[in-house]
PDB file of N, CA and C in Angstrom:
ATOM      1  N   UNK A   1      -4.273  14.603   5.015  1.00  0.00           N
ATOM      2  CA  UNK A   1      -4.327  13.181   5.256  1.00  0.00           C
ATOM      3  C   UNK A   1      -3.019  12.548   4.793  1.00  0.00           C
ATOM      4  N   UNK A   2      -2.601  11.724   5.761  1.00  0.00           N
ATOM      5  CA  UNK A   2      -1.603  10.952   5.728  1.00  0.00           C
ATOM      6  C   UNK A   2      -1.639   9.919   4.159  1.00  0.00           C
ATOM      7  N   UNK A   3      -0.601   9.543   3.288  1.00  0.00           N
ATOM      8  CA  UNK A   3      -0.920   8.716   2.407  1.00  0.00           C
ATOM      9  C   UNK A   3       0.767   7.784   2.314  1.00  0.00           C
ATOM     10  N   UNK A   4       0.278   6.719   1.585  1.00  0.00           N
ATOM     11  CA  UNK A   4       1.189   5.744   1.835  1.00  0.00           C
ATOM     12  C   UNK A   4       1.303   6.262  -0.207  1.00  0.00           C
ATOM     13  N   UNK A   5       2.005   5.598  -0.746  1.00  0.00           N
ATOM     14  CA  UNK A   5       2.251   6.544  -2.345  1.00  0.00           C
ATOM     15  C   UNK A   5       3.142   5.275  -2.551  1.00  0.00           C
ATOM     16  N   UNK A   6       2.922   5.000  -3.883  1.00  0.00           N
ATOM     17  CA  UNK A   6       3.841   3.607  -4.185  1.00  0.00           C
ATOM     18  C   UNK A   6       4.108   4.804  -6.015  1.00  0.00           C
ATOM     19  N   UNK A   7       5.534   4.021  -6.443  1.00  0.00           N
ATOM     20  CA  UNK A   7       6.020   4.464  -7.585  1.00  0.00           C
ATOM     21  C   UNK A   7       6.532   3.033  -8.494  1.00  0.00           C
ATOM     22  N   UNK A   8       6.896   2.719  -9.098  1.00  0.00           N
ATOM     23  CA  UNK A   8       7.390   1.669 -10.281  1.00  0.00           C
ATOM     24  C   UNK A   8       8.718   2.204 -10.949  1.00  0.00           C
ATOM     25  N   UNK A   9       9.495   1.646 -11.248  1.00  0.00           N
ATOM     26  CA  UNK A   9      10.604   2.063 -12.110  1.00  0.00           C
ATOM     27  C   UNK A   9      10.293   1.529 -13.476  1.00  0.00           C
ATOM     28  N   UNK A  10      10.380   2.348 -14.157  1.00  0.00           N
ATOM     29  CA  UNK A  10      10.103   2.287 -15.879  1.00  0.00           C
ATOM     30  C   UNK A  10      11.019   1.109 -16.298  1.00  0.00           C
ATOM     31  N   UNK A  11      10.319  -0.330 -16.762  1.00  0.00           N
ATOM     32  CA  UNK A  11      10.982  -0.979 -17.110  1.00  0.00           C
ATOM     33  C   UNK A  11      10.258  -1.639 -18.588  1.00  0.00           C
ATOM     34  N   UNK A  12      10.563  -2.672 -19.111  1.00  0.00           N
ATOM     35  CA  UNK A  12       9.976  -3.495 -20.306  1.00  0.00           C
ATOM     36  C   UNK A  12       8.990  -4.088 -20.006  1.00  0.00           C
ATOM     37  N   UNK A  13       8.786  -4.491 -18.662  1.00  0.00           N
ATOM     38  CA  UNK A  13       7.640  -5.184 -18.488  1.00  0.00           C
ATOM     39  C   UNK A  13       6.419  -4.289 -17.859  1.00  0.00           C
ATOM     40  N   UNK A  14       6.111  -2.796 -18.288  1.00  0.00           N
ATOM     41  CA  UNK A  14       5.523  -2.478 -17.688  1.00  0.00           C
ATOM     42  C   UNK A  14       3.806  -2.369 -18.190  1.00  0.00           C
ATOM     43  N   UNK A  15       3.924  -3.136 -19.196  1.00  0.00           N
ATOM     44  CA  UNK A  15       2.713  -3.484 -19.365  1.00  0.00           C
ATOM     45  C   UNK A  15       1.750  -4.943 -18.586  1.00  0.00           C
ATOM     46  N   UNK A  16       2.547  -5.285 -17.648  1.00  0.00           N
ATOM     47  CA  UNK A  16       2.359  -6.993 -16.844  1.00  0.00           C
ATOM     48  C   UNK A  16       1.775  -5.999 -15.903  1.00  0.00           C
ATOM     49  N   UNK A  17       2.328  -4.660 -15.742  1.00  0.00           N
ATOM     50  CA  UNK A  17       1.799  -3.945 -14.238  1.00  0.00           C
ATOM     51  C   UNK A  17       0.539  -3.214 -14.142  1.00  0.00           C
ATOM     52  N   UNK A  18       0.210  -2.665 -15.383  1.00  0.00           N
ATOM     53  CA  UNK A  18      -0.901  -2.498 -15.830  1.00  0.00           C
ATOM     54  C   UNK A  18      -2.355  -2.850 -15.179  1.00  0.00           C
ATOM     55  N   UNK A  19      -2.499  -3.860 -15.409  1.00  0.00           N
ATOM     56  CA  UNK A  19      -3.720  -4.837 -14.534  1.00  0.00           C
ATOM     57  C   UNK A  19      -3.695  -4.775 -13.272  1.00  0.00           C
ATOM     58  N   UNK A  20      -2.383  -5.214 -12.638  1.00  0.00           N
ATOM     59  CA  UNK A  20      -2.931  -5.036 -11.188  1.00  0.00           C
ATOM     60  C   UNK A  20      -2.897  -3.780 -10.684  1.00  0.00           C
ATOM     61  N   UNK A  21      -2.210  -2.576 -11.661  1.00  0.00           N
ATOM     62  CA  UNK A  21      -2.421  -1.396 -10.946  1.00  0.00           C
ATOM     63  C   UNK A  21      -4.354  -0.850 -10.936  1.00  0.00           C
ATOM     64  N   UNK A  22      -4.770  -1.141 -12.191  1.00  0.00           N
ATOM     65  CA  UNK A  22      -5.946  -0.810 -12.549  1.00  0.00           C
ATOM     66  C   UNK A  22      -7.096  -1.958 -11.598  1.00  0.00           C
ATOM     67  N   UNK A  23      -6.514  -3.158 -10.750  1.00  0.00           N
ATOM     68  CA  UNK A  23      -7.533  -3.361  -9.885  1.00  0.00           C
ATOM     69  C   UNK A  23      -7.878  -2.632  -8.566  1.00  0.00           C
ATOM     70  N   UNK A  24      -6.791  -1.807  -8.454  1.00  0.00           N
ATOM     71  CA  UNK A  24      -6.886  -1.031  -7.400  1.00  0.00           C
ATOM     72  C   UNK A  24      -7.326   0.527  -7.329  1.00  0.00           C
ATOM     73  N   UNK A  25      -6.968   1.470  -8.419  1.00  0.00           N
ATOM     74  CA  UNK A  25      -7.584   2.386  -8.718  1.00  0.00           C
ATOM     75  C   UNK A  25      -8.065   2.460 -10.044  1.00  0.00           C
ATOM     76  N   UNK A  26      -8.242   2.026 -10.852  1.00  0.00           N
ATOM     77  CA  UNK A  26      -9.541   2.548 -12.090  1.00  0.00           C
ATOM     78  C   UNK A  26      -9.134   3.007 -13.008  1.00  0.00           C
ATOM     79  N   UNK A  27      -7.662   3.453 -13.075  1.00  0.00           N
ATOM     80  CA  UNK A  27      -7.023   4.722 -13.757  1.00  0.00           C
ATOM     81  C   UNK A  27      -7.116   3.888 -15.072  1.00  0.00           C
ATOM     82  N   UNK A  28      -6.767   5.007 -15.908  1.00  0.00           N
ATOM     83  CA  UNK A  28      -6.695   4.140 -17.594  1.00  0.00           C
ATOM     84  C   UNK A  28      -5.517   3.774 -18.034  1.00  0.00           C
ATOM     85  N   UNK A  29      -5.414   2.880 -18.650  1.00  0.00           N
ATOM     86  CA  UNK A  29      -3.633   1.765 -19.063  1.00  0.00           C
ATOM     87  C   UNK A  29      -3.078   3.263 -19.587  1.00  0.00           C
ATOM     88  N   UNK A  30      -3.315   4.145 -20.177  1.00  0.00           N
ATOM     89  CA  UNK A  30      -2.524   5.131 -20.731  1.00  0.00           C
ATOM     90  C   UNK A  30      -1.680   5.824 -19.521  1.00  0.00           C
ATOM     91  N   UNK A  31      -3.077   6.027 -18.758  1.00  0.00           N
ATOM     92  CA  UNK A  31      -2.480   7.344 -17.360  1.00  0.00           C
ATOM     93  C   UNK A  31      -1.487   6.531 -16.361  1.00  0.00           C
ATOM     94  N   UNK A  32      -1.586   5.112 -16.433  1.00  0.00           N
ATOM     95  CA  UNK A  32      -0.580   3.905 -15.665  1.00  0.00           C
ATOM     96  C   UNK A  32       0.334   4.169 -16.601  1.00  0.00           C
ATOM     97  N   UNK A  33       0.779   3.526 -17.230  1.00  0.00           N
ATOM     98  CA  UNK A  33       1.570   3.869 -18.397  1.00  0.00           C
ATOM     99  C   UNK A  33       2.649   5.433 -17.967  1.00  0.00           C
ATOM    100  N   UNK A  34       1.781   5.914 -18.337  1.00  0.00           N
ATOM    101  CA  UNK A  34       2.450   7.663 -18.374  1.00  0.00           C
ATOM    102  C   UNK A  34       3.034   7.886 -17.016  1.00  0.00           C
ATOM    103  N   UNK A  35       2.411   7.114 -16.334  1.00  0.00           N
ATOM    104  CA  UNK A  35       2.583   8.094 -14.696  1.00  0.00           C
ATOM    105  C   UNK A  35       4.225   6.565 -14.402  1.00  0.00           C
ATOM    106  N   UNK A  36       4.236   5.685 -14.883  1.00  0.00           N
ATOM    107  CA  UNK A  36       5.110   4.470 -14.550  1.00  0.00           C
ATOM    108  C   UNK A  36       6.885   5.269 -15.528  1.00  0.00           C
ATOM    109  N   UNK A  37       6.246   5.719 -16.733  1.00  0.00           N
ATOM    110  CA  UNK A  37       7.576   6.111 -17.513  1.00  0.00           C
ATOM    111  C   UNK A  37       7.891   7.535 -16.783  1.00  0.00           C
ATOM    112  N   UNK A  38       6.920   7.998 -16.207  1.00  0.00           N
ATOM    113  CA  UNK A  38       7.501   9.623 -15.677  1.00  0.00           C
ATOM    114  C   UNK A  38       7.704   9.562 -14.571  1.00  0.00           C
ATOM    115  N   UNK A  39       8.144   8.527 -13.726  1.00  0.00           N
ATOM    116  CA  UNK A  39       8.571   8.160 -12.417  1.00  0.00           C
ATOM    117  C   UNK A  39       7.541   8.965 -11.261  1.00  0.00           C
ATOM    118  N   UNK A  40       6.250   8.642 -11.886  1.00  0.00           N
ATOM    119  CA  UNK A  40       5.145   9.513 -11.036  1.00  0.00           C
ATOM    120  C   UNK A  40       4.346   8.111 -10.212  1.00  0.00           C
ATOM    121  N   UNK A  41       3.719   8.688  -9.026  1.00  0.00           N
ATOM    122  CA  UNK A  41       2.980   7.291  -8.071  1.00  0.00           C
ATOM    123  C   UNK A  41       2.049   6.767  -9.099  1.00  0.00           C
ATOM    124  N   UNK A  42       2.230   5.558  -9.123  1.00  0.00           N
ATOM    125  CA  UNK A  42       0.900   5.035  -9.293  1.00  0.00           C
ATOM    126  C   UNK A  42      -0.364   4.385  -8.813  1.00  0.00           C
ATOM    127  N   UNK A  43      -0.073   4.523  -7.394  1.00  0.00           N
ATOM    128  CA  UNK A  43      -1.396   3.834  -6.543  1.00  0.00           C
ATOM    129  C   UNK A  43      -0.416   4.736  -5.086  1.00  0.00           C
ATOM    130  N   UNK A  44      -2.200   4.637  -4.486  1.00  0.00           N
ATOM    131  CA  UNK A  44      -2.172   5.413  -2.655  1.00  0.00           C
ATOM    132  C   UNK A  44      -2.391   4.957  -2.181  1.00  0.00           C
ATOM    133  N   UNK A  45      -2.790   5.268  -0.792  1.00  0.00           N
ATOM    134  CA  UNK A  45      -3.790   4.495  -0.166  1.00  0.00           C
ATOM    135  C   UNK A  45      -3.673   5.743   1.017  1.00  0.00           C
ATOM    136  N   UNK A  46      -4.878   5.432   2.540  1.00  0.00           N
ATOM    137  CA  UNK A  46      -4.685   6.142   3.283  1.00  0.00           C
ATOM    138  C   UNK A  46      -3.792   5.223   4.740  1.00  0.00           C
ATOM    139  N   UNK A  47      -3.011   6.333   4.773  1.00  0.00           N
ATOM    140  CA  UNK A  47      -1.785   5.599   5.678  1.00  0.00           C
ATOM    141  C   UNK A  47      -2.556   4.918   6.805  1.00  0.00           C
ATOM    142  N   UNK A  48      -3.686   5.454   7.455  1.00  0.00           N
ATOM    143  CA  UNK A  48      -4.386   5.128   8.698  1.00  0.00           C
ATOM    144  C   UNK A  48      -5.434   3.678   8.849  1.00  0.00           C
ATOM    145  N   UNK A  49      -5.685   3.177   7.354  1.00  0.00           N
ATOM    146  CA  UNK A  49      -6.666   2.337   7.254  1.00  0.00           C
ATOM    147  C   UNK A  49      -6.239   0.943   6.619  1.00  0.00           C
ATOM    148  N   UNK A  50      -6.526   0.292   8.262  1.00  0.00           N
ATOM    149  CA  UNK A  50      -5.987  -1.180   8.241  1.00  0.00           C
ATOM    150  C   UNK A  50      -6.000  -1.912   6.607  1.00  0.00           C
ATOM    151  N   UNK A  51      -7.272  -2.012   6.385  1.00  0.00           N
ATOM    152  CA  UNK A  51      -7.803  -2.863   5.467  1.00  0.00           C
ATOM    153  C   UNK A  51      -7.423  -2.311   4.045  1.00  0.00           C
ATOM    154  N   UNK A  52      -7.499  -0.943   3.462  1.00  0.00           N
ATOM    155  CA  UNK A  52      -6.649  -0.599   2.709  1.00  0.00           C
ATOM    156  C   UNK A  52      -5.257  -1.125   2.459  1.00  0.00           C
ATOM    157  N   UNK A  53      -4.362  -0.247   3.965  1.00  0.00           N
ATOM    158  CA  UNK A  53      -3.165  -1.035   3.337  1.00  0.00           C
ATOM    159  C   UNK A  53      -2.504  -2.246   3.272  1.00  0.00           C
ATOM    160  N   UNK A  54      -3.733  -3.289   3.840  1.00  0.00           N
ATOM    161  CA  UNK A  54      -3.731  -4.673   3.329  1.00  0.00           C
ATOM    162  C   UNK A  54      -3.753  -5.272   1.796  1.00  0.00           C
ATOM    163  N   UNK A  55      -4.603  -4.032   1.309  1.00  0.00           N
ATOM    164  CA  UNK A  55      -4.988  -4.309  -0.036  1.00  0.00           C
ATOM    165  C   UNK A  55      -3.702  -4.007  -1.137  1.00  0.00           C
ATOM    166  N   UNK A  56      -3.310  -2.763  -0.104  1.00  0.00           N
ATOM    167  CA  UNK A  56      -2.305  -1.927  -0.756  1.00  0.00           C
ATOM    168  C   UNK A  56      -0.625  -3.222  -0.766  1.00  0.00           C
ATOM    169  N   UNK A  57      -0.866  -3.813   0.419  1.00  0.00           N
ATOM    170  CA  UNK A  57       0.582  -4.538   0.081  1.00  0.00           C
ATOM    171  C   UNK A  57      -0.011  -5.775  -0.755  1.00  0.00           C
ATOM    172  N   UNK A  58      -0.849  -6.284  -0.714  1.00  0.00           N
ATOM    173  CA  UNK A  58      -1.342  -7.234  -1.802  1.00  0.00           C
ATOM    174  C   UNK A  58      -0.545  -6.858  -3.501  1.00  0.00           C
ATOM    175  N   UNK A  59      -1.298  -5.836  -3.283  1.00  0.00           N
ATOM    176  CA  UNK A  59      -0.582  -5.212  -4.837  1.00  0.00           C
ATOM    177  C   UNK A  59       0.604  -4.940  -4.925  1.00  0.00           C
ATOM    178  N   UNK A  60       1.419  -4.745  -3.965  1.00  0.00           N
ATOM    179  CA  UNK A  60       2.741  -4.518  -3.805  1.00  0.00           C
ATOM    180  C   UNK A  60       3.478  -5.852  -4.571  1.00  0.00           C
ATOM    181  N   UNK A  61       2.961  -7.000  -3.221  1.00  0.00           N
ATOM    182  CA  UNK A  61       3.292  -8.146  -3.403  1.00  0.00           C
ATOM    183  C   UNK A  61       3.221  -8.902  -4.857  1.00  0.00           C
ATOM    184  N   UNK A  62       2.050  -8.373  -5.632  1.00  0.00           N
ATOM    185  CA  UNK A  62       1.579  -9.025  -6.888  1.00  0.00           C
ATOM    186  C   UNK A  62       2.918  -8.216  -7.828  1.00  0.00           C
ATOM    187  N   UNK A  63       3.155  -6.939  -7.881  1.00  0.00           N
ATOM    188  CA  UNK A  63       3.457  -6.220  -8.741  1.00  0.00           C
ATOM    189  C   UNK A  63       5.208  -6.986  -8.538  1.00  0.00           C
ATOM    190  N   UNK A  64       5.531  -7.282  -7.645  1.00  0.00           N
ATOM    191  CA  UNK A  64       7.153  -7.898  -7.594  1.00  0.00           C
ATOM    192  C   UNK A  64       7.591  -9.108  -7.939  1.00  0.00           C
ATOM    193  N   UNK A  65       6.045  -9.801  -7.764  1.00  0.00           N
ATOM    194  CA  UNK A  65       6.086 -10.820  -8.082  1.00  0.00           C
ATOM    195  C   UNK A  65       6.131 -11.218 -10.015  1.00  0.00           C
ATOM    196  N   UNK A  66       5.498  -9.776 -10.193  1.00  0.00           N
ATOM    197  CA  UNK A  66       5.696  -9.852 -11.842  1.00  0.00           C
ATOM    198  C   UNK A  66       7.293  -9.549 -12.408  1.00  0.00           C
ATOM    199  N   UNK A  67       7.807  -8.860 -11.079  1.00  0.00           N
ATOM    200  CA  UNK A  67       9.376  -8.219 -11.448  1.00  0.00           C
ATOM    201  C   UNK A  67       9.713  -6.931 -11.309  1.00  0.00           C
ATOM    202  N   UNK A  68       8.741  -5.962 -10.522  1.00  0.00           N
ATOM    203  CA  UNK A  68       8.332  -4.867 -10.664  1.00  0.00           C
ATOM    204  C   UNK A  68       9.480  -4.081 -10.015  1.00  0.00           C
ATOM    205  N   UNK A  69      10.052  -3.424  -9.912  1.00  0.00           N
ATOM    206  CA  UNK A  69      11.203  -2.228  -8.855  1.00  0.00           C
ATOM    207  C   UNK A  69      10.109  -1.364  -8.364  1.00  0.00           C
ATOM    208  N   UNK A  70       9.884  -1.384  -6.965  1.00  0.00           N
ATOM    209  CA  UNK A  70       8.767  -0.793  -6.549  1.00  0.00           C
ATOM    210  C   UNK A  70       9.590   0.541  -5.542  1.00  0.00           C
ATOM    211  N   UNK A  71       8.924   1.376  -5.361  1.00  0.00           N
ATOM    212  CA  UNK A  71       9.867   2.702  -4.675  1.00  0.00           C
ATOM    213  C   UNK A  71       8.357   3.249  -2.979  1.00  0.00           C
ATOM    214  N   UNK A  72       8.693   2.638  -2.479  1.00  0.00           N
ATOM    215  CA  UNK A  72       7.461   3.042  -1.616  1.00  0.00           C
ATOM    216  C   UNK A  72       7.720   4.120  -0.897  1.00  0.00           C
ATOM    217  N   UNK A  73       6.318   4.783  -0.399  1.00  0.00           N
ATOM    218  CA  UNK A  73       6.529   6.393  -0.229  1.00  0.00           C
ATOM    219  C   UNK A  73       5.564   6.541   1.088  1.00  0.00           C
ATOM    220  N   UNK A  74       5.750   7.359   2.345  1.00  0.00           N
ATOM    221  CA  UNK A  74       5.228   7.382   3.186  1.00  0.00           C
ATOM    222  C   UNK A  74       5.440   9.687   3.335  1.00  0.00           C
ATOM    223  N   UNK A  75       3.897   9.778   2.722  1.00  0.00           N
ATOM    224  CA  UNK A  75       3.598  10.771   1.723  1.00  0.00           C
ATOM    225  C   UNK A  75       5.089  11.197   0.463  1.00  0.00           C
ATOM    226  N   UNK A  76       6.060  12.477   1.017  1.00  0.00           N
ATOM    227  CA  UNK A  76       6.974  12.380  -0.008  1.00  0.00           C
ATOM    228  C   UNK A  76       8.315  12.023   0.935  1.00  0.00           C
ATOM    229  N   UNK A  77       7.993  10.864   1.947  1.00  0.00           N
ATOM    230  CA  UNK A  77       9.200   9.754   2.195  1.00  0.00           C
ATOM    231  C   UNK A  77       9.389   8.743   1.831  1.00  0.00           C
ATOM    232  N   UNK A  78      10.573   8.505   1.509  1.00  0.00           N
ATOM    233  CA  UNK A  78      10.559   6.807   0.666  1.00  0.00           C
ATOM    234  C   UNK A  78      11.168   6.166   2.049  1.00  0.00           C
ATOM    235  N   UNK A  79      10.305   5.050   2.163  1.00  0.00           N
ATOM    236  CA  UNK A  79      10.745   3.858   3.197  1.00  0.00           C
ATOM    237  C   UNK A  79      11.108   2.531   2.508  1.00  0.00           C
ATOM    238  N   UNK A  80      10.834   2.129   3.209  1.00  0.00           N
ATOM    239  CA  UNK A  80      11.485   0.129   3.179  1.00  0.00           C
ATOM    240  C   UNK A  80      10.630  -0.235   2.938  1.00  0.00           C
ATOM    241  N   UNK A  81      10.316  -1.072   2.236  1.00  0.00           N
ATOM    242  CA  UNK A  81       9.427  -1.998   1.110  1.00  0.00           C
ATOM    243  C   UNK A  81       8.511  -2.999   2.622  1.00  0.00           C
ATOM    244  N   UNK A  82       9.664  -3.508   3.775  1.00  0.00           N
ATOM    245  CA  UNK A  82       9.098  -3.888   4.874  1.00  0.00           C
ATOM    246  C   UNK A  82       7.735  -2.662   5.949  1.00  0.00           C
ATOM    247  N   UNK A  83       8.626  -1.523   5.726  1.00  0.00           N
ATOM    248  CA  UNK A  83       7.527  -0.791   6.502  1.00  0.00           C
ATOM    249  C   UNK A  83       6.119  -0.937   6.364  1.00  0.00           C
ATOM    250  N   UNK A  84       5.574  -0.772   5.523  1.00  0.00           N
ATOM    251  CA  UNK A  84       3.826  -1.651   5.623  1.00  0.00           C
ATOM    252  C   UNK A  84       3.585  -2.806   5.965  1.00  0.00           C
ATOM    253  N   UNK A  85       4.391  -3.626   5.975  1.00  0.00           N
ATOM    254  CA  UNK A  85       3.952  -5.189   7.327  1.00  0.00           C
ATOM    255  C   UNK A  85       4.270  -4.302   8.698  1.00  0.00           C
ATOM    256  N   UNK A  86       5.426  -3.441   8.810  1.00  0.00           N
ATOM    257  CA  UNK A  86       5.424  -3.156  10.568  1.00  0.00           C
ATOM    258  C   UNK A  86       4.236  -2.405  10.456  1.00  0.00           C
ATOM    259  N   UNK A  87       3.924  -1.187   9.839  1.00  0.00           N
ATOM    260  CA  UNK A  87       2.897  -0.579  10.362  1.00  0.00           C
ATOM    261  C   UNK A  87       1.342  -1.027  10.691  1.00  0.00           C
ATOM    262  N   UNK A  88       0.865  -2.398   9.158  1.00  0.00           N
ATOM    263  CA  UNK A  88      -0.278  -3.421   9.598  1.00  0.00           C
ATOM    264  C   UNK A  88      -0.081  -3.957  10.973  1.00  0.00           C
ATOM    265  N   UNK A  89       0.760  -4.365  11.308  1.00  0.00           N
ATOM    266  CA  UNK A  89       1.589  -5.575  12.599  1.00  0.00           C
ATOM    267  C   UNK A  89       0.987  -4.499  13.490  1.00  0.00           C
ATOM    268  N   UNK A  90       1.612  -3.021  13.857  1.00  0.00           N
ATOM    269  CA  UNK A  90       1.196  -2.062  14.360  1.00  0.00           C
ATOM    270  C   UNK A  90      -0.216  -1.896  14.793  1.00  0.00           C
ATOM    271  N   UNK A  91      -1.043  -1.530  13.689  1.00  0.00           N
ATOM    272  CA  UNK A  91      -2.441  -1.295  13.592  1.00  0.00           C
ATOM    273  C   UNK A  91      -3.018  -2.404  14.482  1.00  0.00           C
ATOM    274  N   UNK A  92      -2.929  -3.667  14.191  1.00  0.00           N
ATOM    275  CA  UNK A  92      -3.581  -4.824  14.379  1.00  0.00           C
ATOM    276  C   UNK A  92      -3.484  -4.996  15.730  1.00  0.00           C
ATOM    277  N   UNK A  93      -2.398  -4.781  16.382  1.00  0.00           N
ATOM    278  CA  UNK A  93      -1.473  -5.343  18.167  1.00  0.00           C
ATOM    279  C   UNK A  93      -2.435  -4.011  18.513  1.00  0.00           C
ATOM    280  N   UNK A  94      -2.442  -2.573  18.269  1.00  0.00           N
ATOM    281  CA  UNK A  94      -3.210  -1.898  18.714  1.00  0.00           C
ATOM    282  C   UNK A  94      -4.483  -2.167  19.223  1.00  0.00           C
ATOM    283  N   UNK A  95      -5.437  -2.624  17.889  1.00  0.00           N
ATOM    284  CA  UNK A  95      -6.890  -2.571  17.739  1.00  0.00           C
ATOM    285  C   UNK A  95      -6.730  -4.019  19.134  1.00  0.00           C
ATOM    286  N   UNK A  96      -5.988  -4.744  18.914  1.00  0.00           N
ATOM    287  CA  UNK A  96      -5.969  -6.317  19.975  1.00  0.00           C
ATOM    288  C   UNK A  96      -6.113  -5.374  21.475  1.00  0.00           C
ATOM    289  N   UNK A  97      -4.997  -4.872  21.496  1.00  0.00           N
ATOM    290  CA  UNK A  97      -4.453  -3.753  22.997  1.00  0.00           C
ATOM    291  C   UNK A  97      -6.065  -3.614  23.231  1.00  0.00           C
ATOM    292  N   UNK A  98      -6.791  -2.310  22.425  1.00  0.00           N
ATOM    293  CA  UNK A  98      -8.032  -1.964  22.572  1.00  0.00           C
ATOM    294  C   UNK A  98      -8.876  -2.534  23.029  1.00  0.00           C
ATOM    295  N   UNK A  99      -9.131  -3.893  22.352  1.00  0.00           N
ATOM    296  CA  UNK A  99     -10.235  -4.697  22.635  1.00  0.00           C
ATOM    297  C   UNK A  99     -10.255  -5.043  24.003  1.00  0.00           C
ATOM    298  N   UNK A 100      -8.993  -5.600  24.339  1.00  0.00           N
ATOM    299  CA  UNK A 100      -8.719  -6.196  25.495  1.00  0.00           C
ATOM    300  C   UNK A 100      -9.335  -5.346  26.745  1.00  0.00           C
ATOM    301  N   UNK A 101      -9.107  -4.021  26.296  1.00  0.00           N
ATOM    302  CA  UNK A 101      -9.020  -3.115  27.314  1.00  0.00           C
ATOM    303  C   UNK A 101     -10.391  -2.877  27.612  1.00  0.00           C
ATOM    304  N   UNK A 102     -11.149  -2.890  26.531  1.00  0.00           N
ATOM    305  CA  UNK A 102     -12.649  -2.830  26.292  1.00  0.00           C
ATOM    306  C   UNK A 102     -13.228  -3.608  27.237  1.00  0.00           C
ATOM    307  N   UNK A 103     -12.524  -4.976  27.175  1.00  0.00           N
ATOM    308  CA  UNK A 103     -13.180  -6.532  27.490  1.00  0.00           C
ATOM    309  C   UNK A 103     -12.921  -6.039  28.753  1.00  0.00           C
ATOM    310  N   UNK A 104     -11.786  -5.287  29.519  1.00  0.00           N
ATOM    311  CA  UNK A 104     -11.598  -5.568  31.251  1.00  0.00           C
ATOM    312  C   UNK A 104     -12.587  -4.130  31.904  1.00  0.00           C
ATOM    313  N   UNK A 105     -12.826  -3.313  31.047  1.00  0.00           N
ATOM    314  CA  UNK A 105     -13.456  -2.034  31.564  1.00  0.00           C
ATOM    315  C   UNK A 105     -15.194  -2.404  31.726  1.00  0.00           C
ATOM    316  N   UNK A 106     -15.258  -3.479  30.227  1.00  0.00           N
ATOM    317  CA  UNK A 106     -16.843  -3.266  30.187  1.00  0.00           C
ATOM    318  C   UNK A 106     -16.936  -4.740  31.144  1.00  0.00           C
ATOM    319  N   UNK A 107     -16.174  -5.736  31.978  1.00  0.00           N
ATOM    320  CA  UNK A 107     -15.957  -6.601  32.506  1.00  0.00           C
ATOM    321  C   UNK A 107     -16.083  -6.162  33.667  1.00  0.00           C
ATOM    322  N   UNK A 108     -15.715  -5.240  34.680  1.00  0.00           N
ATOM    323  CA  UNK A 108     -15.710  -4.757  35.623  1.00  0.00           C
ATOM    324  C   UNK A 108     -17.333  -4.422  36.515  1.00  0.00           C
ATOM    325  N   UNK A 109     -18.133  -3.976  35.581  1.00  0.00           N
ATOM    326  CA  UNK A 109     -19.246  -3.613  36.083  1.00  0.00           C
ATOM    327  C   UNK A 109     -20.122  -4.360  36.628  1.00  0.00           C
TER     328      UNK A 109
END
């Protein structure tokens, strides 16, 4: 399975990051902590699921907004901090495409 992988750069404020990492997975302030100073991911998500990585740039968004150096990872590729709005933008124009297509097929009969 495809995964989207976010990392943090070890800084002073990495106890502000703490919280919002732990609203998203559960992990304990120690294992955030540990995994933030050892330049290890600290939150996933699955690359394929809209609503996830909605959630997932939420936290993005929160964590920069604290000051965060965020390193985003598309499994062990690092992309552009933008690539998860194109790929939501993506998902969404799709599922629209779909519907539409739905609406003229099941329209026809």
């Amino acid at each position: 399975m495809v995964k989207m992988k976010l990392k943090i750069d070890n800084d002073s404020n990495k106890l502000k990051y703490v919280p919002i990492i732990r609203q998203n997975n559960g992990a304990s302030i120690q294992d955030i902590k540990k995994n933030i100073e050892d330049n290890k991911v600290v939150l996933e998500c699955d690359y394929f699921d809209t609503d996830e990585l909605k959630d997932f740039k939420k936290t993005m968004e929160a964590l920069i907004s604290k000051g965060a150096t965020i390193n985003l990872f598309q499994d062990d590729r690092e992309v552009q901090i933008d690539y998860i709005s194109n790929l939501i933008s993506s998902y969404e124009q799709i599922a629209e495409d779909r519907e539409k297509l739905d609406d003229r097929i099941l329209g026809d009969d």
